[in-house]
N, C-alpha and C. Protein backbone atom coordinates (compact mmCIF):
# COMPACT_ATOMS: atom_id res chain seq x y z
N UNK A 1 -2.31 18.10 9.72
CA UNK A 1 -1.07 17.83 9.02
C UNK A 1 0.03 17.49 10.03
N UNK A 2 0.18 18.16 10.68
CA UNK A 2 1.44 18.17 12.14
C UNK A 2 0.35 16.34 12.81
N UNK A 3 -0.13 16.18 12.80
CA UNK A 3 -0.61 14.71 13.47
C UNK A 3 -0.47 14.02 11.88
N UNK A 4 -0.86 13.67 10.97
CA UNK A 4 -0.10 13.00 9.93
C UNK A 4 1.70 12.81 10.06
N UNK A 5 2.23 13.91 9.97
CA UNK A 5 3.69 13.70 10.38
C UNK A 5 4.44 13.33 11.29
N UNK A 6 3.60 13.26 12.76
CA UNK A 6 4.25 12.61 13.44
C UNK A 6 3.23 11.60 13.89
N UNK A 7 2.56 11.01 12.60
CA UNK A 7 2.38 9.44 12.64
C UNK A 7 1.26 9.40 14.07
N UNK A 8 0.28 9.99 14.00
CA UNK A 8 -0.46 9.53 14.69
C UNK A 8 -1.79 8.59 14.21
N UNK A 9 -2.10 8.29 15.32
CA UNK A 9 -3.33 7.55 14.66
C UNK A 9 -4.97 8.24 14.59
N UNK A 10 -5.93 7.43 13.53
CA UNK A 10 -7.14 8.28 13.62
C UNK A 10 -7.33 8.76 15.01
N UNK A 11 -7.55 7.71 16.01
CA UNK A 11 -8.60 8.17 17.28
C UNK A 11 -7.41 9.05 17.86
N UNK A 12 -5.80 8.91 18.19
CA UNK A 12 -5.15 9.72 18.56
C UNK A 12 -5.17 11.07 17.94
N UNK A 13 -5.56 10.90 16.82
CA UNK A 13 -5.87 12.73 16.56
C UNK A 13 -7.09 13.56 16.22
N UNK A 14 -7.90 12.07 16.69
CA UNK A 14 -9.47 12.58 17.32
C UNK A 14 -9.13 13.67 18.57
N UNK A 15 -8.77 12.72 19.27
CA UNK A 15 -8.64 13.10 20.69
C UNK A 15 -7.51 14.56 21.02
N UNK A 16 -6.88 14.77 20.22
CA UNK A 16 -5.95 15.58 20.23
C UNK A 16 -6.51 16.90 19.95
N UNK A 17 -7.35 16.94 19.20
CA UNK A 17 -8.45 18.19 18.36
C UNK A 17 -9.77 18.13 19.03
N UNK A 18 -10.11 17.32 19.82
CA UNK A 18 -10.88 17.79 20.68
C UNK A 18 -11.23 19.02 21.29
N UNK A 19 -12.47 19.47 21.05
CA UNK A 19 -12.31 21.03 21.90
C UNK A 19 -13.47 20.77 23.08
N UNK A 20 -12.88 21.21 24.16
CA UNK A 20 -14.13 21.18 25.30
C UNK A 20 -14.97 22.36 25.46
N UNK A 21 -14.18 23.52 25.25
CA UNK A 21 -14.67 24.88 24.72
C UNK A 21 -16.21 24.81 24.13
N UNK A 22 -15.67 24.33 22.62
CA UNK A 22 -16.85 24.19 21.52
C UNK A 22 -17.88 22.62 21.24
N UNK A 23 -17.14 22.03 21.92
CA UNK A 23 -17.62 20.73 22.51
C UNK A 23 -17.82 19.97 20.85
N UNK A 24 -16.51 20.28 20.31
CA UNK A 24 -16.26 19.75 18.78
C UNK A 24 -15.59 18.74 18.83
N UNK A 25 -15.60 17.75 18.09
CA UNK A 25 -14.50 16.94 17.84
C UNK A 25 -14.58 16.39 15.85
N UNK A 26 -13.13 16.10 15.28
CA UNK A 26 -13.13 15.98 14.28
C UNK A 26 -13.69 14.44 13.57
N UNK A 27 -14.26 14.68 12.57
CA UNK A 27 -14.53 13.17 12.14
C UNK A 27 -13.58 12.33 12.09
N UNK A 28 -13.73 10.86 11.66
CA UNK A 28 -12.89 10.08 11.01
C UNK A 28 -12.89 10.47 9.72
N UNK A 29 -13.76 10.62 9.06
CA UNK A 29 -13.61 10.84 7.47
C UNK A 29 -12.99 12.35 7.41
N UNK A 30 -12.72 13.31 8.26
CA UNK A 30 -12.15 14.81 7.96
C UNK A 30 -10.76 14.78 8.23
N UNK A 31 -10.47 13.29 9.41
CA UNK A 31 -9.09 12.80 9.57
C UNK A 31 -8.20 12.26 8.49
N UNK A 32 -9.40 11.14 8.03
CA UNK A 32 -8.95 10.21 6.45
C UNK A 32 -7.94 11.82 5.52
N UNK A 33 -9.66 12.11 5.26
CA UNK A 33 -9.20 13.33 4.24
C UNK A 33 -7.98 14.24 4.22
N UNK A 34 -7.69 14.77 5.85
CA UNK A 34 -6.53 15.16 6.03
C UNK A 34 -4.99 14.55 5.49
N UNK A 35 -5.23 13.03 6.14
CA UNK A 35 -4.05 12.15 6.07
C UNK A 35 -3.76 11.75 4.28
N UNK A 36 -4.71 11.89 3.73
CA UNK A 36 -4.57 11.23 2.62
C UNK A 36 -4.38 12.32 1.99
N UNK A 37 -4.82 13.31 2.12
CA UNK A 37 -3.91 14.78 1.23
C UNK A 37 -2.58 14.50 1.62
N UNK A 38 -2.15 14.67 2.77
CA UNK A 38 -0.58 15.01 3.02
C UNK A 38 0.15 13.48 1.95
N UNK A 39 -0.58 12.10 2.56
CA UNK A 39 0.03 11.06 2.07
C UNK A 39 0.20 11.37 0.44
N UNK A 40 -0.60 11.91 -0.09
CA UNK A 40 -0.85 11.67 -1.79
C UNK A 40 0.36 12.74 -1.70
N UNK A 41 0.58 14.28 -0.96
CA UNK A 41 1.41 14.94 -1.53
C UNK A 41 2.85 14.43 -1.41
N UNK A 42 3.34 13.30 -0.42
CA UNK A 42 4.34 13.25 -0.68
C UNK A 42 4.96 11.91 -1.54
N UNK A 43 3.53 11.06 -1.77
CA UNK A 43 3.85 10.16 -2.70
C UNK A 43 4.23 10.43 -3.88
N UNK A 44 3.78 11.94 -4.14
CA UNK A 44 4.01 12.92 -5.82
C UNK A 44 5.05 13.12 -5.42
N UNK A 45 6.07 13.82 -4.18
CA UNK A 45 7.28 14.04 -4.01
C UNK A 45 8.45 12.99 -3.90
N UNK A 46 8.14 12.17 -3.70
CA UNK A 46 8.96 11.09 -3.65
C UNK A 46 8.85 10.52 -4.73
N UNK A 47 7.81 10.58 -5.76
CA UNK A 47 8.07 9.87 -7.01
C UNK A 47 8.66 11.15 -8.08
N UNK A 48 9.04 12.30 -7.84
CA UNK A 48 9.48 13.35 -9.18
C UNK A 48 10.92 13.73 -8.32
N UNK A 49 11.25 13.01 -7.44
CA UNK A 49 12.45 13.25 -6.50
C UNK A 49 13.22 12.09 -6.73
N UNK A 50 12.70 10.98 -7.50
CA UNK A 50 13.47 9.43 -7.58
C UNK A 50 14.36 9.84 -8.21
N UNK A 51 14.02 10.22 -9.35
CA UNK A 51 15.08 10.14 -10.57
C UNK A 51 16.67 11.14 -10.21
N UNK A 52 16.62 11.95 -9.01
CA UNK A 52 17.36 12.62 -8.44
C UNK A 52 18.41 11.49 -7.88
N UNK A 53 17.40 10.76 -7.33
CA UNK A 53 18.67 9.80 -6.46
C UNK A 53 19.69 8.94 -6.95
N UNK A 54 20.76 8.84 -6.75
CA UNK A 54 22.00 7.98 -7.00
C UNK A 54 21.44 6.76 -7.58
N UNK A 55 21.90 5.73 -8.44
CA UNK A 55 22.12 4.32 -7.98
C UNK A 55 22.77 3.92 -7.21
N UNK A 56 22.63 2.56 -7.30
CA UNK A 56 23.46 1.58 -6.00
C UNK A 56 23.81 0.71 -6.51
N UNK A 57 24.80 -0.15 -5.71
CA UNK A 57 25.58 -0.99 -6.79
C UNK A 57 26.71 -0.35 -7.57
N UNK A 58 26.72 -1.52 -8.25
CA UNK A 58 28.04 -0.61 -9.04
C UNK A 58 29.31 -1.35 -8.97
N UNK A 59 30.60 -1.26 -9.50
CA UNK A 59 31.79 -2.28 -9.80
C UNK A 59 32.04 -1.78 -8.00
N UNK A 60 32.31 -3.00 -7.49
CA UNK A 60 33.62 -3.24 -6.19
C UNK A 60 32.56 -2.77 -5.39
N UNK A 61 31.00 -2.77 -5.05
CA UNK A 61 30.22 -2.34 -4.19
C UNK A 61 29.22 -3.49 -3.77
N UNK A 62 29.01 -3.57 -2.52
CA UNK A 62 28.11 -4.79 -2.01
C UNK A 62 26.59 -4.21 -1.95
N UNK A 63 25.63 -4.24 -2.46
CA UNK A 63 24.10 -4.15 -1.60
C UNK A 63 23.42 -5.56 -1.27
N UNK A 64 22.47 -5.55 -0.76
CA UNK A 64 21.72 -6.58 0.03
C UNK A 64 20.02 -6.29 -0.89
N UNK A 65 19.73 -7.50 -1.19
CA UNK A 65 18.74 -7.52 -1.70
C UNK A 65 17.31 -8.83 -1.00
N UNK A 66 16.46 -8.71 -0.79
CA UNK A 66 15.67 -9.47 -0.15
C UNK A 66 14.21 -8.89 0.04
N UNK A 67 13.43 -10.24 -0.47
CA UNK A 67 12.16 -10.39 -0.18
C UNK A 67 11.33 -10.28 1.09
N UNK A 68 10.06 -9.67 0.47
CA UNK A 68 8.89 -10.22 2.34
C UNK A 68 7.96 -9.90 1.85
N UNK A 69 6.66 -10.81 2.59
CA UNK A 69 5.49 -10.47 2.36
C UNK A 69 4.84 -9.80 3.38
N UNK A 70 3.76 -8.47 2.81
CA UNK A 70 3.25 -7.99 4.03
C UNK A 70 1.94 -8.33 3.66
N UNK A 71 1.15 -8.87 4.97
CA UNK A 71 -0.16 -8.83 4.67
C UNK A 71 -0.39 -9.55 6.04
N UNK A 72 -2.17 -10.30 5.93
CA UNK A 72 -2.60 -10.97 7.16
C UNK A 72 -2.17 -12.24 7.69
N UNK A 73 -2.40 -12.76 8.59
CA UNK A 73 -1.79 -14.07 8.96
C UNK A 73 -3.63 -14.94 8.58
N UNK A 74 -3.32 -16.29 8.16
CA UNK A 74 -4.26 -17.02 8.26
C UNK A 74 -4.63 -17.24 9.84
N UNK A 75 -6.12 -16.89 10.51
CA UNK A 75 -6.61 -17.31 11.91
C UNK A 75 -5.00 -16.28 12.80
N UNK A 76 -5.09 -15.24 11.95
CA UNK A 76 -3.59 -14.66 13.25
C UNK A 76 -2.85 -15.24 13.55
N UNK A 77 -1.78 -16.56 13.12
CA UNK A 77 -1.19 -17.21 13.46
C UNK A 77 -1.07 -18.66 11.85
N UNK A 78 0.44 -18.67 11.50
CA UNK A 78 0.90 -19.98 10.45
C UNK A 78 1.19 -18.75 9.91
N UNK A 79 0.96 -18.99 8.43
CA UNK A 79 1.46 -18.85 7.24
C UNK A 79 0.97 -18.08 6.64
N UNK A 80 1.29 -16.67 6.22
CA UNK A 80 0.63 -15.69 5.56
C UNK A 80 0.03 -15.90 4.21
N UNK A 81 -1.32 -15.36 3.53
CA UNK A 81 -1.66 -15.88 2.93
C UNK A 81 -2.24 -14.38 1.84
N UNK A 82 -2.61 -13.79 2.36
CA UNK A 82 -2.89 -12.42 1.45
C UNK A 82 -1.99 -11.43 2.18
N UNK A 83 -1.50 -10.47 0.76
CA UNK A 83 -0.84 -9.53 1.06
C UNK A 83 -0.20 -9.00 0.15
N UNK A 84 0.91 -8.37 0.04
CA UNK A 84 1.85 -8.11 -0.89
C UNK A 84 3.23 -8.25 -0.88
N UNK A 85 4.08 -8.52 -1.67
CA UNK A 85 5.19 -8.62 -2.04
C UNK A 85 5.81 -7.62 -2.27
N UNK A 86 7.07 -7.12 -1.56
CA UNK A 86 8.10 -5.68 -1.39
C UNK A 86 9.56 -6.81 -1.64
N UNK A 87 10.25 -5.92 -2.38
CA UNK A 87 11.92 -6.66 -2.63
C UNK A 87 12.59 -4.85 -2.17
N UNK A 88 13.33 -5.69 -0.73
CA UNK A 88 14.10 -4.41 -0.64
C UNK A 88 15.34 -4.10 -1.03
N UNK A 89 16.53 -3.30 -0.69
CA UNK A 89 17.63 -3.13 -1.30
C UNK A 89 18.27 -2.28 -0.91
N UNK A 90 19.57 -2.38 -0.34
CA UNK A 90 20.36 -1.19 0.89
C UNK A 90 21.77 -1.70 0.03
N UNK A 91 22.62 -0.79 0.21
CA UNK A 91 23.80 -0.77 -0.10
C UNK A 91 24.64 -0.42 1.09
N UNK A 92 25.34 -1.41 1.65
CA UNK A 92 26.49 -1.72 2.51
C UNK A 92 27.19 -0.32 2.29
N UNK A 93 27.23 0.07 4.18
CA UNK A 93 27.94 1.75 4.19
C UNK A 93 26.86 2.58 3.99
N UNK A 94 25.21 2.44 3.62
CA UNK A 94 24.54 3.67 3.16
C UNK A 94 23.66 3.38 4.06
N UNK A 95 22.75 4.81 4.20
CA UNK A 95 21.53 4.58 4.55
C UNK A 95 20.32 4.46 4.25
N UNK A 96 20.46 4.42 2.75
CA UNK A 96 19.78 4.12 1.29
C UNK A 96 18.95 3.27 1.62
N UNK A 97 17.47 3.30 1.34
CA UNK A 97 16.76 1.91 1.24
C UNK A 97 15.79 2.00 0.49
N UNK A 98 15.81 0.85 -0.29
CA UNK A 98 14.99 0.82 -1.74
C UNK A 98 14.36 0.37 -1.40
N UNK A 99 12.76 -0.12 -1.92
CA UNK A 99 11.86 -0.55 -1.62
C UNK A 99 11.03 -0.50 -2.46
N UNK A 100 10.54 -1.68 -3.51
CA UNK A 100 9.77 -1.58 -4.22
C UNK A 100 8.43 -2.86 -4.26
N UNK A 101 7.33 -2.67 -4.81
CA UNK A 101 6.05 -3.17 -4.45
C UNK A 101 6.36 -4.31 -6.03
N UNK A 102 6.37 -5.71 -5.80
CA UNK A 102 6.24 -6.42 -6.95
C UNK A 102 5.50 -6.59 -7.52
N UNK A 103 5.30 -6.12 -8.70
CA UNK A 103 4.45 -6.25 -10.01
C UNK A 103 4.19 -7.05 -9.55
N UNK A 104 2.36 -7.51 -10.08
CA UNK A 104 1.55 -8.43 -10.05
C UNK A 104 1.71 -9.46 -8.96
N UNK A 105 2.30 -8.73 -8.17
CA UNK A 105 2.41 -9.17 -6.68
C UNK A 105 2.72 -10.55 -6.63
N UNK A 106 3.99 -10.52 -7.92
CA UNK A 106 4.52 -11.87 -7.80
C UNK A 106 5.84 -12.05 -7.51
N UNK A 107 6.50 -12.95 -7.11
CA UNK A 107 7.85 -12.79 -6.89
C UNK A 107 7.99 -14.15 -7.14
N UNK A 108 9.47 -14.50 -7.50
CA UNK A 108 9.78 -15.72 -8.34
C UNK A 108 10.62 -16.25 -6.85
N UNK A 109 9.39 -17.77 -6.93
CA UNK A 109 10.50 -18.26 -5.41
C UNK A 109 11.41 -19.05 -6.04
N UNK A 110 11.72 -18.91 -6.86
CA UNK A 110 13.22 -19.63 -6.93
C UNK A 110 14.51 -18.57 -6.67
N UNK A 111 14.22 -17.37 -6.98
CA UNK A 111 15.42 -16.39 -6.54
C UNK A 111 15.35 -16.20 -4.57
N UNK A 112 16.35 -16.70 -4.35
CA UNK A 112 16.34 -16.58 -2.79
C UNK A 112 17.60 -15.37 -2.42
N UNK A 113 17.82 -15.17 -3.03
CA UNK A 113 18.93 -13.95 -3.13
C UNK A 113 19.87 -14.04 -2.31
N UNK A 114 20.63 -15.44 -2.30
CA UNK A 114 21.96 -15.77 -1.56
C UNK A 114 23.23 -15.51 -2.89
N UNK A 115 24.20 -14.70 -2.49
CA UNK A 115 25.17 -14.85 -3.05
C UNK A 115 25.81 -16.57 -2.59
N UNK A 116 27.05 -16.66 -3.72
CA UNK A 116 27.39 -17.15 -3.95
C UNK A 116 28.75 -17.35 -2.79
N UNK A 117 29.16 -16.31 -2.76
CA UNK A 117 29.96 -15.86 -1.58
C UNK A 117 29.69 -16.11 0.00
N UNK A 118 28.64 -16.27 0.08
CA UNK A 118 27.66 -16.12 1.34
C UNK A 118 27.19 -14.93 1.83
N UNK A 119 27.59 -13.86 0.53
CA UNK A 119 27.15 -12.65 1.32
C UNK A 119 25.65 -12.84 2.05
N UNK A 120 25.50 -11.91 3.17
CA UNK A 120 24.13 -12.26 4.14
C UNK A 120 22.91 -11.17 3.61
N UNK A 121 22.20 -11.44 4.32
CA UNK A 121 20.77 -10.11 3.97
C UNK A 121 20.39 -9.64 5.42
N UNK A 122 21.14 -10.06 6.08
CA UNK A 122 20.91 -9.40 7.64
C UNK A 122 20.12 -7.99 7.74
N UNK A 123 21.01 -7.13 7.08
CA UNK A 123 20.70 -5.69 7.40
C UNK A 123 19.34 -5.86 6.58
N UNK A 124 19.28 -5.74 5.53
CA UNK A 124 17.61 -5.21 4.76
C UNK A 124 16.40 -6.42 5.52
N UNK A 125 17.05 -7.56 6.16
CA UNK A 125 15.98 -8.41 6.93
C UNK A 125 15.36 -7.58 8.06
N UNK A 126 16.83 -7.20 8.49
CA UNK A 126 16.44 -6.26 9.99
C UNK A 126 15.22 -5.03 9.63
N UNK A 127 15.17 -4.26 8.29
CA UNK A 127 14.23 -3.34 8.07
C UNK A 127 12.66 -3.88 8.16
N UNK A 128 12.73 -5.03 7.72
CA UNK A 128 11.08 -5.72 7.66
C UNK A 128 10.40 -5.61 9.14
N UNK A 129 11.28 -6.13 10.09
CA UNK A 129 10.55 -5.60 11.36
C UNK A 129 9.92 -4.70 11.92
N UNK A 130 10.70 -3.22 11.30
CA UNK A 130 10.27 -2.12 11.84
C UNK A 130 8.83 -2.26 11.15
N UNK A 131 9.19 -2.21 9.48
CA UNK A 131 8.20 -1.65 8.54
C UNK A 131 6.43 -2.77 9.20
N UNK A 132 6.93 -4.38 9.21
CA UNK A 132 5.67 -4.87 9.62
C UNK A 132 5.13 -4.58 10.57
N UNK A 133 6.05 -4.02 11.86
CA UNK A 133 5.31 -3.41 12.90
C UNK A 133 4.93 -2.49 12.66
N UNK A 134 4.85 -1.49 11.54
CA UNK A 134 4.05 -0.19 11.45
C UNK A 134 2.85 -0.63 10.55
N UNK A 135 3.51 -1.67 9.85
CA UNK A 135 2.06 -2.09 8.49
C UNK A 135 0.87 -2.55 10.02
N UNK A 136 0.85 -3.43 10.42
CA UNK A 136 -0.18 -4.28 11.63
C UNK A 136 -0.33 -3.31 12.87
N UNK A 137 0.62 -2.05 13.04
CA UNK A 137 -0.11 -1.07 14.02
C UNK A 137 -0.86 -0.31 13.06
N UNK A 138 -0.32 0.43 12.13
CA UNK A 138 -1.73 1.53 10.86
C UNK A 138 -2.71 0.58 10.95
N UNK A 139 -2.64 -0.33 10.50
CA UNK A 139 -3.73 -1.32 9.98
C UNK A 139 -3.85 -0.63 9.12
N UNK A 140 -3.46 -0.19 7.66
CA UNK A 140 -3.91 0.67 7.02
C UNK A 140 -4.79 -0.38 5.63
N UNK A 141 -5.82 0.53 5.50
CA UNK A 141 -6.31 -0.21 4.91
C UNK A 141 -6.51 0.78 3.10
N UNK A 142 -5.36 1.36 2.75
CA UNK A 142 -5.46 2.44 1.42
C UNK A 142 -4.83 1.48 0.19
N UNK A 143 -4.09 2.33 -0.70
CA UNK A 143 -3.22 1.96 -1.27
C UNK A 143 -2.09 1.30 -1.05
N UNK A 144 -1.56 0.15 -0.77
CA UNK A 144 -0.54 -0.56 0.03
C UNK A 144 0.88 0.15 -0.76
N UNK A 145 0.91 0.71 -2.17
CA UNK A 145 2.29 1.46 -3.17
C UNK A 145 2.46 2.94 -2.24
N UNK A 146 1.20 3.56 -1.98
CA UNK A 146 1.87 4.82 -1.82
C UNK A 146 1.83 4.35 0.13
N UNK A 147 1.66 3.34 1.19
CA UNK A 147 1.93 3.10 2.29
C UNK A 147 3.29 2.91 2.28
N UNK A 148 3.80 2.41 1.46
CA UNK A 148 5.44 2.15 1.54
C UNK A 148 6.43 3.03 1.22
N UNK A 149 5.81 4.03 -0.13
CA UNK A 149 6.30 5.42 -0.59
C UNK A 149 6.35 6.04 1.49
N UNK A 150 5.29 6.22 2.04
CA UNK A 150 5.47 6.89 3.24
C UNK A 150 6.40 6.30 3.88
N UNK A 151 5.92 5.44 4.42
CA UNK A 151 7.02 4.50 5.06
C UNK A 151 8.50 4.98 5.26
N UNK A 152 8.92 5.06 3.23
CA UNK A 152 9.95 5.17 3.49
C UNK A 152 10.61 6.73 3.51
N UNK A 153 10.06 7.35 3.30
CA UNK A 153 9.69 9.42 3.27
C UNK A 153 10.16 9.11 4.80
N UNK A 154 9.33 8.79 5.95
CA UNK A 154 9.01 8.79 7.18
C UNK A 154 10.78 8.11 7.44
N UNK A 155 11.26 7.39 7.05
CA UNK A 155 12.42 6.53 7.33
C UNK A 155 13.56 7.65 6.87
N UNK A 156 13.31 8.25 6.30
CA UNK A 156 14.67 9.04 5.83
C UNK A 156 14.44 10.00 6.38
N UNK A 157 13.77 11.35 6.82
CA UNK A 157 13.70 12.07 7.36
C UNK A 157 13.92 12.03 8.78
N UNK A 158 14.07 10.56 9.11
CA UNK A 158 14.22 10.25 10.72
C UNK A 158 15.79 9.81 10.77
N UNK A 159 16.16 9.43 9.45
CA UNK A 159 17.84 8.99 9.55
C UNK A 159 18.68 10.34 9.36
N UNK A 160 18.37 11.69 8.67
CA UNK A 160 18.53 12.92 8.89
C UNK A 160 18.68 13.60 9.72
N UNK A 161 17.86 13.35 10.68
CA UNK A 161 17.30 13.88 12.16
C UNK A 161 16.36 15.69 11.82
N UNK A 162 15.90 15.34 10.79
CA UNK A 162 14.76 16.55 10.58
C UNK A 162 13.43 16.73 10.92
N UNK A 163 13.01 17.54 11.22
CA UNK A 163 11.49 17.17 11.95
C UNK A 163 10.66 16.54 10.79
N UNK A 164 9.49 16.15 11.25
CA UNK A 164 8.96 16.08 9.97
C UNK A 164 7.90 16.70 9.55
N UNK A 165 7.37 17.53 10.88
CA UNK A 165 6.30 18.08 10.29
C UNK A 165 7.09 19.72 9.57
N UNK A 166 7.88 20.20 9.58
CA UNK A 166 8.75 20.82 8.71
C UNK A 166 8.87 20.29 7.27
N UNK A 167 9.43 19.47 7.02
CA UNK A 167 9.69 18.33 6.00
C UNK A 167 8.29 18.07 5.22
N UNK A 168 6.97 17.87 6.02
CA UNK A 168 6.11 17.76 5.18
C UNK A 168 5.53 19.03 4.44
N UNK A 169 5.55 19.86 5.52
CA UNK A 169 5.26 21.62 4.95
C UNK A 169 5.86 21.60 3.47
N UNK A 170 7.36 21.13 3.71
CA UNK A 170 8.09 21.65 2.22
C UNK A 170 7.74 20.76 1.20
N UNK A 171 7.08 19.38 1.29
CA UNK A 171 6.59 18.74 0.47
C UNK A 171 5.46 19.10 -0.38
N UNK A 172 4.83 19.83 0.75
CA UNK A 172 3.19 20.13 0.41
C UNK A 172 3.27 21.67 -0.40
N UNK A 173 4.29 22.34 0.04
CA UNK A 173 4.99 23.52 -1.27
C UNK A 173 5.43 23.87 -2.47
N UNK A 174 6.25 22.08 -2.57
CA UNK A 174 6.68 21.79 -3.46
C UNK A 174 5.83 21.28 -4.78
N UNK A 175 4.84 20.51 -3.81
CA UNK A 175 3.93 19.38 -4.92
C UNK A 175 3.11 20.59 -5.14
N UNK A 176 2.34 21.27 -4.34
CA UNK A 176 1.27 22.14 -4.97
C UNK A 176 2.37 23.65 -5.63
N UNK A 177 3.16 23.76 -5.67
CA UNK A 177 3.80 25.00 -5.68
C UNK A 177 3.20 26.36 -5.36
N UNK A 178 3.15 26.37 -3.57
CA UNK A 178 3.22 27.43 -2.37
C UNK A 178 4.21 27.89 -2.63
């Protein structure tokens, strides 16, 4: 659990649980199993915790709204071609970030989500970087809805400055009620 939370990877927490002692080491599939308990418990926490949260928007308030696709590159290189569709959404002044997986993994290219004003999408553009560099380092190959539920669990607990393997403890208390 403490290597789930601070985001390690399978073979990094092969190697971490290594015993030379007992001359043990943990599977991949006892790793999976691990990671995907903690992941499922806080995808349940983050989805019975939504309805808690604020909206955004609102009269005399700016947010930023914008598209991306995550997935593979054709030959690693051009034009992405499988993947999925996320529309994100931050509100100017917050550290709020929405993030949702588009139905039927479609998105309408005619909405390019330029105001009229010129308002920009700078800031929620700037988030795609981090997030694709974590999608193409996991390589994760699960549920791509509850990868982004983490994602963004993992993103707020780091804009807090809370540990997280603390943070997941209380998740895993909460969802199972410890």
């Amino acid at each position: 659990m403490y290597m789930f939370a601070h985001n390690f990877t399978y073979e990094e927490a092969r190697r971490e649980t290594a015993s030379e002692e007992t001359d043990t080491v943990l599977s991949f599939r006892t790793i999976a199993d691990w990671y995907s308990y903690c992941r499922e418990a806080v995808v349940v926490y983050e989805i019975e915790k939504e309805e808690e949260r604020p909206m955004i928007g609102g009269p005399g308030k700016i947010f930023q709204i914008d598209g991306s696709k995550f997935g593979k590159w054709k030959y690693n290189r051009g034009r992405q071609i499988e993947g999925h569709w996320i529309i994100g959404m931050s509100e100017d002044g917050s550290d709020d970030l929405r993030l949702e997986v588009c139905p039927n993994n479609e998105r309408d290219p005619e909405n390019r989500f330029i105001a009229p004003d010129g308002t920009h999408t700078q800031r929620i553009e700037s988030h795609w970087r981090g997030l694709k560099r974590q999608f193409h380092i996991s390589n994760f190959k699960g549920n791509f809805e509850d990868w982004v539920v983490e994602c963004n669990w993992r993103r707020k607990i780091k804009i807090t400055h809370k540990d997280l393997f603390e943070e997941l403890l209380n998740v895993i208390c909460y969802v199972y009620k410890i």
